[in-house]
Protein backbone atom coordinates (compact mmCIF):
# COMPACT_ATOMS: atom_id res chain seq x y z
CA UNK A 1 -1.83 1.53 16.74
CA UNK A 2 -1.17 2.45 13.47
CA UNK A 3 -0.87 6.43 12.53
CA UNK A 4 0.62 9.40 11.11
CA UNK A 5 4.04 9.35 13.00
CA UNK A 6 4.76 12.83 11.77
CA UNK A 7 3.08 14.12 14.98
CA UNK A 8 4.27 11.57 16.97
CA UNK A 9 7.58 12.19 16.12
CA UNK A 10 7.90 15.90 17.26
CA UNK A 11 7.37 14.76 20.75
CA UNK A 12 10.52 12.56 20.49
CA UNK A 13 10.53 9.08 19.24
CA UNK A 14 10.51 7.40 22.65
CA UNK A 15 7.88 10.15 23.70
CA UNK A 16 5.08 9.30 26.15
CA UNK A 17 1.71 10.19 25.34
CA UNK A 18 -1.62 10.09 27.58
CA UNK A 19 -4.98 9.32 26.69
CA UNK A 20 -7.15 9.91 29.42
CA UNK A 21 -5.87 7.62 31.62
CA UNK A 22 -4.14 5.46 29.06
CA UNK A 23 -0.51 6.42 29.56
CA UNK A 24 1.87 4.34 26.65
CA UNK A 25 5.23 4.66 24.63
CA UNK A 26 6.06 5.29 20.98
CA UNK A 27 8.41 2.85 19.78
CA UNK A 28 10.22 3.51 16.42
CA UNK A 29 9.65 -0.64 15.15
CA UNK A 30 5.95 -1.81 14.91
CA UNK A 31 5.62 -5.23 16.89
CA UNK A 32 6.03 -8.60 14.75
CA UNK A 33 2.71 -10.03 15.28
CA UNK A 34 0.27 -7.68 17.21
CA UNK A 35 -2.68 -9.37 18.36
CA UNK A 36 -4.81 -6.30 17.26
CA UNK A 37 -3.89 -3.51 14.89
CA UNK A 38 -6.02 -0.13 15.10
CA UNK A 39 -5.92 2.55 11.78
CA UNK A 40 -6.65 5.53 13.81
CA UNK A 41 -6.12 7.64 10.21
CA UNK A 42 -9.23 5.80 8.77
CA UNK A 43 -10.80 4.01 11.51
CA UNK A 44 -13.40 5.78 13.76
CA UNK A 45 -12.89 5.89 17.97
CA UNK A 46 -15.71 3.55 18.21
CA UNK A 47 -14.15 0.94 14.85
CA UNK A 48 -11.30 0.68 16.83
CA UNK A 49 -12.50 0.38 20.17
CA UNK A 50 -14.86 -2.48 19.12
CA UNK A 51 -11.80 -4.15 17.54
CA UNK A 52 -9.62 -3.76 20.74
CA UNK A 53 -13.10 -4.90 22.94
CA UNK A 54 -13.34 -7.85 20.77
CA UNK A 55 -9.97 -9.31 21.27
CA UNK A 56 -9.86 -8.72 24.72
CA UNK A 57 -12.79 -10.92 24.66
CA UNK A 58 -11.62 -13.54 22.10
CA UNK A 59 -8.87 -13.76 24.17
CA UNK A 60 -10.70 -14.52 27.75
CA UNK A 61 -9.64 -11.43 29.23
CA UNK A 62 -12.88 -9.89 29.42
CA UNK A 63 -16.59 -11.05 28.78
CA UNK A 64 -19.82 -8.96 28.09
């Protein structure tokens, strides 16, 4: 996920954060080559969530 880290930062840089019941790390180094990238600054919940949906798919881990 891309975003502001300004926020993110104040919690710590190794802080945890959960989403409903999404529970995940902030790392201070992006990964090389993420199989997904989501602009929460400019995307919308549901442009990202699509995007996230769609690799899962793409990638046979899930089918509709």
């Amino acid at each position: 996920m891309e975003t502001n880290a300004t926020p993110c930062r104040a919690n710590g840089v190794h802080a945890s954060y959960k989403i409903g019941k999404l529970i995940g790390r902030i790392f201070p180094e992006p990964p090389l080559h993420p199989e997904v990238i989501v602009h929460s600054a400019s995307e919308t919940t549901e442009e990202s969530t699509n995007k996230v949906w769609a690799k899962l798919e793409e990638l046979g881990l899930i089918s509709f």
